[in-house]
N, C-alpha and C. Protein backbone atom coordinates (compact mmCIF):
# COMPACT_ATOMS: atom_id res chain seq x y z
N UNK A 1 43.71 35.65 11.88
CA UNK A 1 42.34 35.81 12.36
C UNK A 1 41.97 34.59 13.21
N UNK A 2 41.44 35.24 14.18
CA UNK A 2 41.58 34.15 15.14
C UNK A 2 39.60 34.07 15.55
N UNK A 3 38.91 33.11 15.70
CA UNK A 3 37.80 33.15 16.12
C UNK A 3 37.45 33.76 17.17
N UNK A 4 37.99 33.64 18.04
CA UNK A 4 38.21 34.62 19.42
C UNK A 4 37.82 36.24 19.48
N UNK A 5 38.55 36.22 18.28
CA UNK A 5 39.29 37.88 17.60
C UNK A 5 37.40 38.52 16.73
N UNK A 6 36.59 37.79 16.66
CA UNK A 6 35.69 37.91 15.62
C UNK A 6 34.70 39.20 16.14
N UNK A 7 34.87 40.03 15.08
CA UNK A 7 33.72 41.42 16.28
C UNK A 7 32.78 41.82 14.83
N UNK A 8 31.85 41.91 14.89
CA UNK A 8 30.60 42.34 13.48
C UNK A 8 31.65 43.76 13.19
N UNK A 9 31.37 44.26 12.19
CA UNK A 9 31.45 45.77 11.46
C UNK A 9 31.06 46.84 12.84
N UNK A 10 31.92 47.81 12.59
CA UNK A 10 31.66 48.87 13.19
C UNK A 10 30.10 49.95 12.70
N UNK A 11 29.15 49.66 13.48
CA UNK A 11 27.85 50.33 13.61
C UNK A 11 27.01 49.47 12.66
N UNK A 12 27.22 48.36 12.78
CA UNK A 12 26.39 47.38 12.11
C UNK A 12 25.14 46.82 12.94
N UNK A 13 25.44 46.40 14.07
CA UNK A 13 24.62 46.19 15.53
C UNK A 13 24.43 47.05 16.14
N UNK A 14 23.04 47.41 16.99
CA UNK A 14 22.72 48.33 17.91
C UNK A 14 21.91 47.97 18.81
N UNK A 15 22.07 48.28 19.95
CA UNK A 15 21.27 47.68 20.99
C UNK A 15 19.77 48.43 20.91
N UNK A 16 18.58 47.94 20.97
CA UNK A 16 17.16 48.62 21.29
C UNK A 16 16.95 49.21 22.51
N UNK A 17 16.16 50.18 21.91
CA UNK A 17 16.13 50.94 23.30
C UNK A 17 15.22 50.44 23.92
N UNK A 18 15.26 50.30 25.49
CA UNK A 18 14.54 49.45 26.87
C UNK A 18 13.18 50.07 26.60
N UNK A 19 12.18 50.44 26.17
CA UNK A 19 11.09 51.22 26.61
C UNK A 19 10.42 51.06 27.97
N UNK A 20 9.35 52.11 28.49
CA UNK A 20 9.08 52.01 29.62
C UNK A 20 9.56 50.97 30.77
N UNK A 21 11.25 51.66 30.80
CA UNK A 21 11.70 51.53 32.19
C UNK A 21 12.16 52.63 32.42
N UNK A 22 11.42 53.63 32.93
CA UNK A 22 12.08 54.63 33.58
C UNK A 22 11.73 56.16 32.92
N UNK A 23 12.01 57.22 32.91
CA UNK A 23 12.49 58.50 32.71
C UNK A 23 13.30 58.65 30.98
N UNK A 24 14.48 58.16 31.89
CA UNK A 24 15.95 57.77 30.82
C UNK A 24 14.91 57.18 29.18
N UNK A 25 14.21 56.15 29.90
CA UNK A 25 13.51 55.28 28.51
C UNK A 25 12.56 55.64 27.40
N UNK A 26 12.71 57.16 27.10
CA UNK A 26 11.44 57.64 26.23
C UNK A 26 10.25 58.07 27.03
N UNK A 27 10.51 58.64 28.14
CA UNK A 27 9.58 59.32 28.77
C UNK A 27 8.18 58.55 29.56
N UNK A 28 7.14 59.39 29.57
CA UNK A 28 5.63 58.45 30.25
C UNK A 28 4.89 57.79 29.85
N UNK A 29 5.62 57.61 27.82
CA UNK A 29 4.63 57.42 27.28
C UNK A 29 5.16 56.08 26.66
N UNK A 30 6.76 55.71 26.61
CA UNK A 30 7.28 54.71 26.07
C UNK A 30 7.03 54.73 24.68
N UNK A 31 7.36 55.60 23.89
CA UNK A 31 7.04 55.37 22.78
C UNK A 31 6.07 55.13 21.76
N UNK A 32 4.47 55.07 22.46
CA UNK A 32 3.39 54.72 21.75
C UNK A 32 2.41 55.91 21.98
N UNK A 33 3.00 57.52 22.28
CA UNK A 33 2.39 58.18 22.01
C UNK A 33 1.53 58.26 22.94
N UNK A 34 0.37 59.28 22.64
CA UNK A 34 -0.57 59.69 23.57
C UNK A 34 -2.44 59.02 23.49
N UNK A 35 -3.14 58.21 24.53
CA UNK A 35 -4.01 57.78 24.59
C UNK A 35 -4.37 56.78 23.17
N UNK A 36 -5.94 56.56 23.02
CA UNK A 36 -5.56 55.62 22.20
C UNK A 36 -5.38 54.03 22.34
N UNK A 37 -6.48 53.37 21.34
CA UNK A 37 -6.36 51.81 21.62
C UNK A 37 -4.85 51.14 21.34
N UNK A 38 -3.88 51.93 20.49
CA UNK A 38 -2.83 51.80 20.67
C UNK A 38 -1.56 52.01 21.99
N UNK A 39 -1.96 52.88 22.68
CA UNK A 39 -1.61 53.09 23.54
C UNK A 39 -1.60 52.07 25.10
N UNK A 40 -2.26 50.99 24.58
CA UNK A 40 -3.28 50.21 25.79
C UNK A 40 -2.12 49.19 26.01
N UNK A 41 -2.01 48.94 26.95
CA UNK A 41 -1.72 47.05 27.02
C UNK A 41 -2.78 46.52 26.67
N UNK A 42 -1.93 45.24 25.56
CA UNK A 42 -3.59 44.51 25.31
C UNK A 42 -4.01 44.60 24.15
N UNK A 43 -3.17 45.26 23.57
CA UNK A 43 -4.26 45.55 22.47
C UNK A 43 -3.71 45.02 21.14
N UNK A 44 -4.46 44.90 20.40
CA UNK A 44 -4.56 43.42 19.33
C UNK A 44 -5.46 44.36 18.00
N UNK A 45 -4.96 44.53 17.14
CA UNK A 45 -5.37 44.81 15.61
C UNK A 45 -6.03 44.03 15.12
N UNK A 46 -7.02 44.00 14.65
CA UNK A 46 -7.86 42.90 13.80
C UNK A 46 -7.11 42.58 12.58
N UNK A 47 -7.39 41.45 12.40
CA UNK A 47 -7.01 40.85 10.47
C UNK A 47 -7.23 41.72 9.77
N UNK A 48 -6.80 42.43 8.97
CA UNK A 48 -7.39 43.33 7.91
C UNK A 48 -7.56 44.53 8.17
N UNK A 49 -7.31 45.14 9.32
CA UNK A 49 -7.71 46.62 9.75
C UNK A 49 -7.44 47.15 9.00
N UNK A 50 -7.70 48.34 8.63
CA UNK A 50 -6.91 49.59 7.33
C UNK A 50 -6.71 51.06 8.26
N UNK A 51 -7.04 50.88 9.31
CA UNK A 51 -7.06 52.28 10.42
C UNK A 51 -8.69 52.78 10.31
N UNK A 52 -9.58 51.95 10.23
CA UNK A 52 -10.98 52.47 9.80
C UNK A 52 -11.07 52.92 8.66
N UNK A 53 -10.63 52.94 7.68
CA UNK A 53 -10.79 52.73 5.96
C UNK A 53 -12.07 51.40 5.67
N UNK A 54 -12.45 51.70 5.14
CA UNK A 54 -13.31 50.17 4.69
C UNK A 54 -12.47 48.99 4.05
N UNK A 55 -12.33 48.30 4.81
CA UNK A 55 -11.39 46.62 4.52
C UNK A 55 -11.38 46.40 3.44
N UNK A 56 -10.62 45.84 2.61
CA UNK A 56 -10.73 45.27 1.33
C UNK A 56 -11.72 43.90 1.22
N UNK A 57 -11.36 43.25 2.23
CA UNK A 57 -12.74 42.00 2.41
C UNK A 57 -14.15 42.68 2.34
N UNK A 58 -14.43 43.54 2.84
CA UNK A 58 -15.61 44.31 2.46
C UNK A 58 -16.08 45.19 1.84
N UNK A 59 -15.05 45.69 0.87
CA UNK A 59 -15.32 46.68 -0.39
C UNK A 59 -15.45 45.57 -1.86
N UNK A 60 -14.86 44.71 -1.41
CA UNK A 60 -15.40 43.79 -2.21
C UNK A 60 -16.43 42.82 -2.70
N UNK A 61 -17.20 42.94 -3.69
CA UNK A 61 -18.62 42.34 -3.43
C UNK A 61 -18.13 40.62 -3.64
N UNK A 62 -19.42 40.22 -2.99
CA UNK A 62 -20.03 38.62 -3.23
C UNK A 62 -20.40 38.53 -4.48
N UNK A 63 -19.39 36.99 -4.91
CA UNK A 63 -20.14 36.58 -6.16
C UNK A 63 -20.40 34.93 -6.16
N UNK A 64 -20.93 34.44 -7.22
CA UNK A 64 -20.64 32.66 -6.86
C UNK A 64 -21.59 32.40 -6.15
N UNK A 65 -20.90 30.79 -6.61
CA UNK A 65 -22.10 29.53 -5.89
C UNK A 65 -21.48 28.81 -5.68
N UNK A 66 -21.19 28.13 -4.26
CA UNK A 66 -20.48 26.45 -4.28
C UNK A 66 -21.57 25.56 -3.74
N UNK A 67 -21.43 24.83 -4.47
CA UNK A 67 -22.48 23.42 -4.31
C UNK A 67 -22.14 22.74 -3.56
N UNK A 68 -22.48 22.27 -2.46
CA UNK A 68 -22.24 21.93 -1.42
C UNK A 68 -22.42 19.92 -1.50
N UNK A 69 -23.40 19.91 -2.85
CA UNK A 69 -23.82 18.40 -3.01
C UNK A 69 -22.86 18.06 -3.97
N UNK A 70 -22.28 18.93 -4.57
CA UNK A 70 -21.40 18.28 -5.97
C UNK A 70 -20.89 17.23 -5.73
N UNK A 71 -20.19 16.51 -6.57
CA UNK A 71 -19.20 15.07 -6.30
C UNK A 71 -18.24 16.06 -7.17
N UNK A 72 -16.86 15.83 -6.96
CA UNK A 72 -15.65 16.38 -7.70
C UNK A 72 -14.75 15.30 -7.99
N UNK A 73 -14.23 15.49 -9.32
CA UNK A 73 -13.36 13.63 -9.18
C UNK A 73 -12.27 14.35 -9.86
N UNK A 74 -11.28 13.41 -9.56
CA UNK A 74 -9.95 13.81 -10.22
C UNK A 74 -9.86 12.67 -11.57
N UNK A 75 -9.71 14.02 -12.44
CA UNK A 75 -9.09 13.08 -13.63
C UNK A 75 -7.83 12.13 -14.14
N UNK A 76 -8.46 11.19 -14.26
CA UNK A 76 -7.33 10.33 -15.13
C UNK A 76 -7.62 9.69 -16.36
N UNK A 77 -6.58 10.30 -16.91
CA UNK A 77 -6.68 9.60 -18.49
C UNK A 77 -5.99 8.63 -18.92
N UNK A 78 -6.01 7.57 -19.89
CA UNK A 78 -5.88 6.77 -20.21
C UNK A 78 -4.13 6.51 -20.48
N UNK A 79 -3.63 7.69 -21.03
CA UNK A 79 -1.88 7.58 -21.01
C UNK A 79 -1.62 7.90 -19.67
N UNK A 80 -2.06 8.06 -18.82
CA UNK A 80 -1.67 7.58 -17.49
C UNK A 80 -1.74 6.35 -16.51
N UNK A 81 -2.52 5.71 -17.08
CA UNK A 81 -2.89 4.48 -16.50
C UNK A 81 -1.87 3.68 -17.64
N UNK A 82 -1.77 4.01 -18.32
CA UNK A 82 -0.95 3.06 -19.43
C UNK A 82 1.04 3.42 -19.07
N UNK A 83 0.72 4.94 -18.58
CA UNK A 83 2.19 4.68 -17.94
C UNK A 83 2.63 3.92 -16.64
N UNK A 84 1.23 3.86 -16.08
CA UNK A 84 1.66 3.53 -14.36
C UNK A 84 2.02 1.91 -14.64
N UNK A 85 1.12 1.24 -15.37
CA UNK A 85 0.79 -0.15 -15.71
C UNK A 85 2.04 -0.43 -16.31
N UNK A 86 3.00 0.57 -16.98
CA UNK A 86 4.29 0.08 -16.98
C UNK A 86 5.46 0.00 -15.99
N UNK A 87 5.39 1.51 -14.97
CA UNK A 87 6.22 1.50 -13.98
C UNK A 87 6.09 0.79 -12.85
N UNK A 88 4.83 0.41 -12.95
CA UNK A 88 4.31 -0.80 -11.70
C UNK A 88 4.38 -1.72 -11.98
N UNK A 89 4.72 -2.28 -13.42
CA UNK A 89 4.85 -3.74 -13.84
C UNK A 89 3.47 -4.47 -13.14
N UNK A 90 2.22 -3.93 -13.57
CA UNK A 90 0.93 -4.65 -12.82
C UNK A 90 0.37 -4.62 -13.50
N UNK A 91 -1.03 -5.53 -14.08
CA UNK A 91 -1.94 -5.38 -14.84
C UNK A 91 -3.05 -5.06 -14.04
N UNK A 92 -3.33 -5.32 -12.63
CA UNK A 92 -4.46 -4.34 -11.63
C UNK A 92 -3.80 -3.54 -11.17
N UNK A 93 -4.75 -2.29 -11.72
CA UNK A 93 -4.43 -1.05 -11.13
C UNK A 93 -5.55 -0.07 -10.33
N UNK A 94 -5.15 -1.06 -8.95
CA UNK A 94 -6.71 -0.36 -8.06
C UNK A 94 -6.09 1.11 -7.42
N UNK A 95 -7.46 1.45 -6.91
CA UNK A 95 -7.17 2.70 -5.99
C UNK A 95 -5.60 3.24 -5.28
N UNK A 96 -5.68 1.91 -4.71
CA UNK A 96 -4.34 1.92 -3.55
C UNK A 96 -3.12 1.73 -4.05
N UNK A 97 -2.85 1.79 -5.43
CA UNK A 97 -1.73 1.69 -6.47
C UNK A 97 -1.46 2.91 -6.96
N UNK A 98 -2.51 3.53 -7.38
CA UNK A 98 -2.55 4.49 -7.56
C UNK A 98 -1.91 5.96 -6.83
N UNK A 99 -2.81 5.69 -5.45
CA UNK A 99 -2.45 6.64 -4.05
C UNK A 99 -0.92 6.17 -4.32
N UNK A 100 -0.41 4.78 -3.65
CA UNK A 100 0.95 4.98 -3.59
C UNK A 100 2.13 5.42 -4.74
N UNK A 101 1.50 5.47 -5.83
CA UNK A 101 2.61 6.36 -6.80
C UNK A 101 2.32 7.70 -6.89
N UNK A 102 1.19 8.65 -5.74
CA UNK A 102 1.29 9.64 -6.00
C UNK A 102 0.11 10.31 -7.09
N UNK A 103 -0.17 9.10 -7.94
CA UNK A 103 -1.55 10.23 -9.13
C UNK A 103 -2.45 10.70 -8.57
N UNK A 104 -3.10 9.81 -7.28
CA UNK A 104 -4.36 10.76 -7.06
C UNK A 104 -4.13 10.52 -5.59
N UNK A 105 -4.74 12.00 -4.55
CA UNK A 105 -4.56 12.21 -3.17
C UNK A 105 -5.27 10.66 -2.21
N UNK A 106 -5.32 10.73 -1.01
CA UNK A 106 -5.70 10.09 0.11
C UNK A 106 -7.92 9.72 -0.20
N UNK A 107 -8.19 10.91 -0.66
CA UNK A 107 -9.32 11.26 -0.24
C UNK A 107 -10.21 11.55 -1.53
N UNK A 108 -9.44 11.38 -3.03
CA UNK A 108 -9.85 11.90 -4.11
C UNK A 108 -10.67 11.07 -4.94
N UNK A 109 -11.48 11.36 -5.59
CA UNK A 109 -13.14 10.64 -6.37
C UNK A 109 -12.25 10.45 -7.75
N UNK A 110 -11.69 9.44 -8.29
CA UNK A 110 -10.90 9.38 -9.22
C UNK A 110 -12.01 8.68 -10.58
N UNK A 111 -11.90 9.44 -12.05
CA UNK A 111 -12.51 9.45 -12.97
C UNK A 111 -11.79 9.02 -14.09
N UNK A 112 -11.86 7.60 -14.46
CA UNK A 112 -11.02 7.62 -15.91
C UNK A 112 -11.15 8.41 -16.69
N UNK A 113 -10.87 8.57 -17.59
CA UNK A 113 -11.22 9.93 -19.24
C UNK A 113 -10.18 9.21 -19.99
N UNK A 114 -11.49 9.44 -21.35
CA UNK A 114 -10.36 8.43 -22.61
C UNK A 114 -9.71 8.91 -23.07
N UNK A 115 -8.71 10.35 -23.18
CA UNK A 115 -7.75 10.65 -23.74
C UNK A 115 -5.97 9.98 -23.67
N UNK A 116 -5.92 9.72 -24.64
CA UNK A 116 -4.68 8.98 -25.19
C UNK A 116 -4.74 7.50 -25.13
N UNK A 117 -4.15 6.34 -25.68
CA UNK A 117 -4.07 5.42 -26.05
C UNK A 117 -3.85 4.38 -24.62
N UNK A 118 -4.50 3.07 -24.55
CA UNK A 118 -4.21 2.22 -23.88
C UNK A 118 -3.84 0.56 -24.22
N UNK A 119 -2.66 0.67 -24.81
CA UNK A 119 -2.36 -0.38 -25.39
C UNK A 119 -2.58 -2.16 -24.24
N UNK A 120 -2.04 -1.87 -22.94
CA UNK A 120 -1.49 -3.18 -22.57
C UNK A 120 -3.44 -3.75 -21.57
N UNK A 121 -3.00 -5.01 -21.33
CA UNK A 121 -4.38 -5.32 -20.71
C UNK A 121 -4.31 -5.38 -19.46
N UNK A 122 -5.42 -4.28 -19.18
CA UNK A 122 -5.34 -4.12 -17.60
C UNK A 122 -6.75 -3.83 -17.05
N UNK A 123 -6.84 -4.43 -15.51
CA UNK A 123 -7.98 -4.12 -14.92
C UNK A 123 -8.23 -3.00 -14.03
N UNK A 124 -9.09 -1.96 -14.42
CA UNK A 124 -8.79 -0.54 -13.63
C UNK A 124 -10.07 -0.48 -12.83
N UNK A 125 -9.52 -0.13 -11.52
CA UNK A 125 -10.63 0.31 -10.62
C UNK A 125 -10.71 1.81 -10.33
N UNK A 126 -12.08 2.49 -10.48
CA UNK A 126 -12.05 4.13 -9.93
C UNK A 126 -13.49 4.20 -10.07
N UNK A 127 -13.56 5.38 -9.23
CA UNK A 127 -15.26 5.57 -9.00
C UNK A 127 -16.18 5.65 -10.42
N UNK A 128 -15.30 6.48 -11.05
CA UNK A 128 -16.45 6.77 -12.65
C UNK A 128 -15.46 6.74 -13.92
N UNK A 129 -15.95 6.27 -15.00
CA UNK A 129 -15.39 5.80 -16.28
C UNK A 129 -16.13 6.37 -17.15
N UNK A 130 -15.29 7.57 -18.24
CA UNK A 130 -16.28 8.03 -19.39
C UNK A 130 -16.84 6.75 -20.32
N UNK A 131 -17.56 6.76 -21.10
CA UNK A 131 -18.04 5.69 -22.57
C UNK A 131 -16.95 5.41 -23.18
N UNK A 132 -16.04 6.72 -23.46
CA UNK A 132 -14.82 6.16 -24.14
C UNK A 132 -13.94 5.23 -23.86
N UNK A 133 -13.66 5.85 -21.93
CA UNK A 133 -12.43 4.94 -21.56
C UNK A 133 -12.87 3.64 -21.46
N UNK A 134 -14.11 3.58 -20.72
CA UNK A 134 -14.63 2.44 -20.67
C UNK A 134 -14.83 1.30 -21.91
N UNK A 135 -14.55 1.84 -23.42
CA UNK A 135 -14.69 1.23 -24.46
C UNK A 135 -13.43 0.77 -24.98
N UNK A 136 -12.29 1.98 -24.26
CA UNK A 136 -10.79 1.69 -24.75
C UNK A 136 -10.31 0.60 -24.08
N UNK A 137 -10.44 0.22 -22.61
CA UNK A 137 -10.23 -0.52 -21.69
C UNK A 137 -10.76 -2.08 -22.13
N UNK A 138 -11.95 -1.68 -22.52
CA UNK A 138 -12.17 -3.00 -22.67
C UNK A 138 -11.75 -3.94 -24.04
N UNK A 139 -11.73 -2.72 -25.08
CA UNK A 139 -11.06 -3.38 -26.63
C UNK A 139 -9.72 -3.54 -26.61
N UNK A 140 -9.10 -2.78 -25.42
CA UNK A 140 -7.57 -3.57 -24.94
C UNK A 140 -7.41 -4.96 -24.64
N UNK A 141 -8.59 -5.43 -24.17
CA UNK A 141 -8.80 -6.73 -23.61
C UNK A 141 -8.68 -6.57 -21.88
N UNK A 142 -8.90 -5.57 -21.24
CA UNK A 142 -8.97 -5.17 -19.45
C UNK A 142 -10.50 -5.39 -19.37
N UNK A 143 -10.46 -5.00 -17.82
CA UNK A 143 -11.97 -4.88 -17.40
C UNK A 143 -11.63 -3.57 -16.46
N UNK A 144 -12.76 -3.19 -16.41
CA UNK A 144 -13.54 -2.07 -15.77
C UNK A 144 -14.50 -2.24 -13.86
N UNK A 145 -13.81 -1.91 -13.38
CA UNK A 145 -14.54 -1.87 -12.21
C UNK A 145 -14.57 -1.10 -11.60
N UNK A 146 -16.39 -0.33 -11.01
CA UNK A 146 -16.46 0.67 -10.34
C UNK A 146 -16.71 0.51 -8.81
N UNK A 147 -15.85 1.42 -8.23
CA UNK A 147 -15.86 1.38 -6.66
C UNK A 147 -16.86 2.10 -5.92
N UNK A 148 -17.68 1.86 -5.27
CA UNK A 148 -18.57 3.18 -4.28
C UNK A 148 -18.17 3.33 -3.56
């Protein structure tokens, strides 16, 4: 077997047929039938069409509320700051320590929460601190600092 020699399966490939060129090519109509926004050059289906069926975006009712003033923060809890404070070998663990290992995004409102234990002493910076963490942090012997 030679690369040269290489041909696909017999009736595996087929060439498409040319439409509207000609007679030979499926006739006057090229294949799209008679009149009709289908029929058009140009013509473009909306998102969602169903063929004039009622859309699913609009058989479906409105529900909800988004608050447009909310603040949203990403949680962090306390066995996470207590793991990072080990893999970072750091006892400050600001914002930008954080971002670069990945716990919280570019753009995210980060919230201590006191779940699980914080043994080592460290100083944590993030926008908001529950009573707890804020109590665990500090009977570790850390401090607490909030960012605006």
């Amino acid at each position: 077997m030679k690369l040269h020699t290489l041909k696909p399966a017999a009736g595996s490939t087929k060439t498409n047929k040319r439409l509207g060129r000609g007679q030979g090519s499926g006739g006057s109509t090229a294949g799209r039938g008679h009149k009709g926004a289908q029929s058009r050059s140009g013509y473009h289906k909306k998102f969602g069409f169903e063929g004039g069926q009622m859309p699913l975006q609009r058989r479906v009712p409105k529900f909800g509320f988004k608050n447009n003033n909310k603040v949203y923060f990403k949680p962090i809890n306390l066995d996470a700051l207590e793991e990072l404070a080990k893999t970072a070998k750091s006892s400050a663990l600001s914002l930008q320590l954080m971002r670069d290992n990945g716990i919280v995004g570019k753009n995210d409102m980060v919230k201590v929460l006191g779940r699980g234990e914080l043994k080592s002493k460290v100083t944590v910076e993030a926008h908001a601190f529950s009573a707890t963490a804020t109590k665990a942090i500090e009977t570790a012997g850390g401090s607490v600092t909030i960012v605006k």
